[in-house]
C-alpha atoms as a PDB file:
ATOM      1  CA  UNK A   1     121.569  71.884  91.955  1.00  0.00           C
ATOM      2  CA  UNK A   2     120.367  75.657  92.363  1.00  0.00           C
ATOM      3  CA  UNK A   3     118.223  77.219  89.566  1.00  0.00           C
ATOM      4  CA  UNK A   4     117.308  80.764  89.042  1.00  0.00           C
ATOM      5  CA  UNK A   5     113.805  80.629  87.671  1.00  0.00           C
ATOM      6  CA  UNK A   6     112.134  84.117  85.665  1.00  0.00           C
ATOM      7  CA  UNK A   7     108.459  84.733  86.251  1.00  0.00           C
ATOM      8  CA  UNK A   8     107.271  87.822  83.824  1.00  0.00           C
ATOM      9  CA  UNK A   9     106.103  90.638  85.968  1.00  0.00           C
ATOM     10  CA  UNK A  10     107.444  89.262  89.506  1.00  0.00           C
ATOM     11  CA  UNK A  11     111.242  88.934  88.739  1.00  0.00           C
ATOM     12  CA  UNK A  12     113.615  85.759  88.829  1.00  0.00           C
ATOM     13  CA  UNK A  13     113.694  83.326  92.313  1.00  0.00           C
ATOM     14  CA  UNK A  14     116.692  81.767  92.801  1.00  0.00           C
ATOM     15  CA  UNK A  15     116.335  77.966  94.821  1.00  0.00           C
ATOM     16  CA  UNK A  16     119.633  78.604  96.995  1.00  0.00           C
ATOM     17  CA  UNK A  17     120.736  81.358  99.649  1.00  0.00           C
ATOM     18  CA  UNK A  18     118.843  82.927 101.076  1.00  0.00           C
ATOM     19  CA  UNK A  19     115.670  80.211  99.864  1.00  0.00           C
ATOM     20  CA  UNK A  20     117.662  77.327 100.685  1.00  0.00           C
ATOM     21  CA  UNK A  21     118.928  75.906 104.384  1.00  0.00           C
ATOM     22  CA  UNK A  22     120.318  72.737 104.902  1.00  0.00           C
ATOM     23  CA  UNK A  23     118.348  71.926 108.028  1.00  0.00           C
ATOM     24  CA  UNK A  24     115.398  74.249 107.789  1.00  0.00           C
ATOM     25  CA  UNK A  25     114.460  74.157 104.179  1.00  0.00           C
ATOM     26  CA  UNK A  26     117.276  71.040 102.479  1.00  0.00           C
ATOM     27  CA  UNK A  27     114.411  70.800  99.282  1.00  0.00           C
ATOM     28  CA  UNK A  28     114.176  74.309  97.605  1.00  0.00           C
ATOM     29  CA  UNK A  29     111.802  74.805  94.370  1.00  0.00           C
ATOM     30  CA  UNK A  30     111.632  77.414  91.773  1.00  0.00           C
ATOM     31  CA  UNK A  31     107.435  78.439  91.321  1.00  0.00           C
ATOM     32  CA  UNK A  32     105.935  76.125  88.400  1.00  0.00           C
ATOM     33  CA  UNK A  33     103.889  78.150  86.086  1.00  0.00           C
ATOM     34  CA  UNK A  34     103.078  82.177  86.637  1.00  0.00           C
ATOM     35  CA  UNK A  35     101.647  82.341  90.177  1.00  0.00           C
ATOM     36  CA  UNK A  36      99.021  84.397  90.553  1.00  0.00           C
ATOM     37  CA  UNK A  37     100.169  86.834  93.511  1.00  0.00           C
ATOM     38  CA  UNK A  38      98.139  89.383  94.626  1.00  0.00           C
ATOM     39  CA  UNK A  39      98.853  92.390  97.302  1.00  0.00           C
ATOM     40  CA  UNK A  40      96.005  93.566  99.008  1.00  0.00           C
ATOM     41  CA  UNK A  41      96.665  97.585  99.508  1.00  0.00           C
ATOM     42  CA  UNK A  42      94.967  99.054 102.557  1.00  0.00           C
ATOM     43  CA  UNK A  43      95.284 102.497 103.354  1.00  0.00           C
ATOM     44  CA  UNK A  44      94.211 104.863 106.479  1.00  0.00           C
ATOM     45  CA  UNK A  45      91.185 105.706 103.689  1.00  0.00           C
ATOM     46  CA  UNK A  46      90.147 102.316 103.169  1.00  0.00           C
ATOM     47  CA  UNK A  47      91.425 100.315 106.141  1.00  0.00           C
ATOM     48  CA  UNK A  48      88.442  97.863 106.324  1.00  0.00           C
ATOM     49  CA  UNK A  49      88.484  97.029 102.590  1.00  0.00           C
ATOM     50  CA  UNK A  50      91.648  95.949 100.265  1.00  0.00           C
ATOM     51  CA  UNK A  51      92.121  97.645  97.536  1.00  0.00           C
ATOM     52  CA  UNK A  52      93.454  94.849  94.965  1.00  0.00           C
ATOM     53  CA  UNK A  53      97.091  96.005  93.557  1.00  0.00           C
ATOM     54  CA  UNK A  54      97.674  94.715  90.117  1.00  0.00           C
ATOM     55  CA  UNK A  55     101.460  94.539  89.122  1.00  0.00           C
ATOM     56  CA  UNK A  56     101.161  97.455  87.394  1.00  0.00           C
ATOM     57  CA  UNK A  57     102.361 100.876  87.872  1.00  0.00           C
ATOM     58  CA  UNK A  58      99.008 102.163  86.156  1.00  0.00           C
ATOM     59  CA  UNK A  59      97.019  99.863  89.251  1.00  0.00           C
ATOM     60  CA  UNK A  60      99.699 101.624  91.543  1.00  0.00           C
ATOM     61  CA  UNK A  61      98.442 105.275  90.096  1.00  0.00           C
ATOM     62  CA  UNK A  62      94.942 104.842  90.687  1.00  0.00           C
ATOM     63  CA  UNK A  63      95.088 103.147  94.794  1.00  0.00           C
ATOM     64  CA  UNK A  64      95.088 105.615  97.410  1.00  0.00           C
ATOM     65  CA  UNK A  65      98.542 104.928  97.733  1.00  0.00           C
ATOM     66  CA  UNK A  66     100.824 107.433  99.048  1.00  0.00           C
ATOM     67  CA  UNK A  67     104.476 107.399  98.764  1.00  0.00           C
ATOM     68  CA  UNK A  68     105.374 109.875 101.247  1.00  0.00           C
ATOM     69  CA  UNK A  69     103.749 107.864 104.258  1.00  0.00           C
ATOM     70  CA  UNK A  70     105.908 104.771 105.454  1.00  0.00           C
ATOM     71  CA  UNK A  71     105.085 101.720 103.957  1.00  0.00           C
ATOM     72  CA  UNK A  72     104.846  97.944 105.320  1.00  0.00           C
ATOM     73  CA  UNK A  73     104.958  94.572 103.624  1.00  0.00           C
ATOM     74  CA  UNK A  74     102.906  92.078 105.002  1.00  0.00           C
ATOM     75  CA  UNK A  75     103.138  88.377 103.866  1.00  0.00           C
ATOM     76  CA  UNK A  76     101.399  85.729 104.962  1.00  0.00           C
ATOM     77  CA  UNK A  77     103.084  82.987 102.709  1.00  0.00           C
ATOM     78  CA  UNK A  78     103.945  81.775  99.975  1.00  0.00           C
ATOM     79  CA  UNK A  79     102.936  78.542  99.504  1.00  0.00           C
ATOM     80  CA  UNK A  80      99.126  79.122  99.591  1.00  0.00           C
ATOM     81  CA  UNK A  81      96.561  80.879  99.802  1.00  0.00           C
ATOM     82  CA  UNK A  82      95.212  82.860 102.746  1.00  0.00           C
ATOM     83  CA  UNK A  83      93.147  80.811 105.584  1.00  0.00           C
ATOM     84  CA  UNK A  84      91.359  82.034 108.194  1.00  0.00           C
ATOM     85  CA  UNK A  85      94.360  82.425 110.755  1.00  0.00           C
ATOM     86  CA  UNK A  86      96.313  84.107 108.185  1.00  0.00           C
ATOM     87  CA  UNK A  87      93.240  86.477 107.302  1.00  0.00           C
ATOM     88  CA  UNK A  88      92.745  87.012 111.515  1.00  0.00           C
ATOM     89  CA  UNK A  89      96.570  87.212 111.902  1.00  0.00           C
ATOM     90  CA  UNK A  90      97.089  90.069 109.107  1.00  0.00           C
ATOM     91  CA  UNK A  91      94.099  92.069 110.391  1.00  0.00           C
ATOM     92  CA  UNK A  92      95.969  91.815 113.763  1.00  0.00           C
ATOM     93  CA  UNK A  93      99.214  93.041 112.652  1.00  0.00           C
ATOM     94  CA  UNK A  94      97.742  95.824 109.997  1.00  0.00           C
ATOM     95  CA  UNK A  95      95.234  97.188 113.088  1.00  0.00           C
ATOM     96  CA  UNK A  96      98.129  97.487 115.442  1.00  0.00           C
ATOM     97  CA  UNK A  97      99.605  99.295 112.534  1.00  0.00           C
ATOM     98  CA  UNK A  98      97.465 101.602 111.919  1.00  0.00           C
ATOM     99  CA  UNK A  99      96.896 102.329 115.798  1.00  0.00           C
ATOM    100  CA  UNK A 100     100.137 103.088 116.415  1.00  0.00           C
ATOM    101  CA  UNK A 101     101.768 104.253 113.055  1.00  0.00           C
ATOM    102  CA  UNK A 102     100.934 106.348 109.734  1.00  0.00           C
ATOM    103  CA  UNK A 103     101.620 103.616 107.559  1.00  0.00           C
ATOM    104  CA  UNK A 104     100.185 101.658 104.425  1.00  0.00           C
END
Protein backbone atom coordinates (compact mmCIF):
# COMPACT_ATOMS: atom_id res chain seq x y z
CA UNK A 1 0.00 0.00 0.00
CA UNK A 2 1.54 3.48 -1.17
CA UNK A 3 1.17 6.53 1.16
CA UNK A 4 1.82 10.10 0.44
CA UNK A 5 3.21 11.46 3.65
CA UNK A 6 3.30 15.77 4.32
CA UNK A 7 6.31 17.07 6.19
CA UNK A 8 5.72 21.06 6.95
CA UNK A 9 8.38 23.01 5.21
CA UNK A 10 9.86 20.05 2.91
CA UNK A 11 6.67 19.04 0.93
CA UNK A 12 4.75 15.57 0.75
CA UNK A 13 6.93 12.04 -0.17
CA UNK A 14 5.06 9.67 -1.76
CA UNK A 15 6.33 5.63 -0.91
CA UNK A 16 5.71 4.45 -4.68
CA UNK A 17 7.17 5.53 -8.22
CA UNK A 18 9.67 6.86 -8.48
CA UNK A 19 10.67 5.80 -4.39
CA UNK A 20 9.57 2.40 -4.87
CA UNK A 21 11.21 -0.64 -7.18
CA UNK A 22 10.28 -4.00 -6.95
CA UNK A 23 13.78 -5.42 -7.03
CA UNK A 24 15.89 -2.48 -5.97
CA UNK A 25 13.93 -0.89 -3.23
CA UNK A 26 10.42 -3.72 -2.72
CA UNK A 27 10.06 -1.91 1.16
CA UNK A 28 9.40 1.90 0.65
CA UNK A 29 8.76 4.25 3.88
CA UNK A 30 7.29 7.61 4.27
CA UNK A 31 9.96 9.82 6.90
CA UNK A 32 8.62 9.34 10.65
CA UNK A 33 8.58 12.58 12.42
CA UNK A 34 9.99 16.12 10.79
CA UNK A 35 13.54 15.26 9.66
CA UNK A 36 15.84 17.63 10.27
CA UNK A 37 17.45 18.30 6.68
CA UNK A 38 19.93 20.65 6.23
CA UNK A 39 21.71 22.04 2.82
CA UNK A 40 25.02 23.17 3.23
CA UNK A 41 25.38 26.33 0.64
CA UNK A 42 28.90 26.88 -0.64
CA UNK A 43 29.64 29.51 -2.90
CA UNK A 44 32.89 30.65 -5.06
CA UNK A 45 33.05 33.31 -1.80
CA UNK A 46 33.01 30.81 0.77
CA UNK A 47 34.05 27.54 -0.87
CA UNK A 48 35.95 26.11 2.18
CA UNK A 49 33.13 26.84 4.67
CA UNK A 50 29.17 25.95 4.36
CA UNK A 51 27.07 28.39 4.81
CA UNK A 52 24.00 26.58 6.68
CA UNK A 53 20.62 27.17 4.48
CA UNK A 54 17.60 27.23 6.65
CA UNK A 55 14.27 26.45 4.74
CA UNK A 56 13.56 29.77 4.58
CA UNK A 57 13.47 32.27 1.91
CA UNK A 58 14.67 34.98 4.56
CA UNK A 59 18.00 32.27 5.21
CA UNK A 60 18.02 32.20 1.27
CA UNK A 61 18.24 36.32 1.25
CA UNK A 62 21.02 36.65 3.49
CA UNK A 63 23.69 33.50 1.82
CA UNK A 64 25.85 34.64 -0.81
CA UNK A 65 23.64 32.98 -3.02
CA UNK A 66 23.30 34.05 -6.48
CA UNK A 67 20.59 33.15 -8.77
CA UNK A 68 22.04 34.11 -11.95
CA UNK A 69 25.10 31.59 -11.64
CA UNK A 70 24.13 27.82 -12.35
CA UNK A 71 23.28 25.95 -9.52
CA UNK A 72 24.00 22.16 -8.39
CA UNK A 73 22.32 19.83 -5.93
CA UNK A 74 24.44 17.65 -4.18
CA UNK A 75 23.05 14.78 -1.97
CA UNK A 76 24.73 12.49 -0.19
CA UNK A 77 21.65 10.51 1.22
CA UNK A 78 18.95 10.29 2.77
CA UNK A 79 18.94 7.90 5.22
CA UNK A 80 21.68 9.41 7.48
CA UNK A 81 23.78 11.56 8.28
CA UNK A 82 27.05 12.51 6.59
CA UNK A 83 30.28 10.15 7.32
CA UNK A 84 33.52 10.68 6.47
CA UNK A 85 33.35 9.21 2.79
CA UNK A 86 30.35 11.17 2.16
CA UNK A 87 32.09 14.43 3.65
CA UNK A 88 35.52 13.37 1.33
CA UNK A 89 33.20 12.37 -1.58
CA UNK A 90 31.15 15.84 -1.66
CA UNK A 91 34.35 17.90 -1.29
CA UNK A 92 35.47 15.84 -4.37
CA UNK A 93 32.59 16.48 -6.50
CA UNK A 94 31.99 20.37 -5.27
CA UNK A 95 36.09 21.03 -5.97
CA UNK A 96 35.84 19.59 -9.42
CA UNK A 97 32.93 21.92 -9.59
CA UNK A 98 34.22 24.77 -8.86
CA UNK A 99 37.48 24.04 -11.03
CA UNK A 100 35.79 23.59 -13.93
CA UNK A 101 32.38 25.49 -13.65
CA UNK A 102 30.80 28.87 -12.16
CA UNK A 103 28.46 27.13 -10.11
CA UNK A 104 26.96 27.03 -6.44
Amino acid sequence: LYVNKCVEDLGCFYTGQPFHHLTNRPISLPPTGNPKVKFHLFTPSNPDEPYEQEVTLESLKNSTFDARLETKFMIHGFMSDLDFDDVRFVSTIQSILFEYHSVY
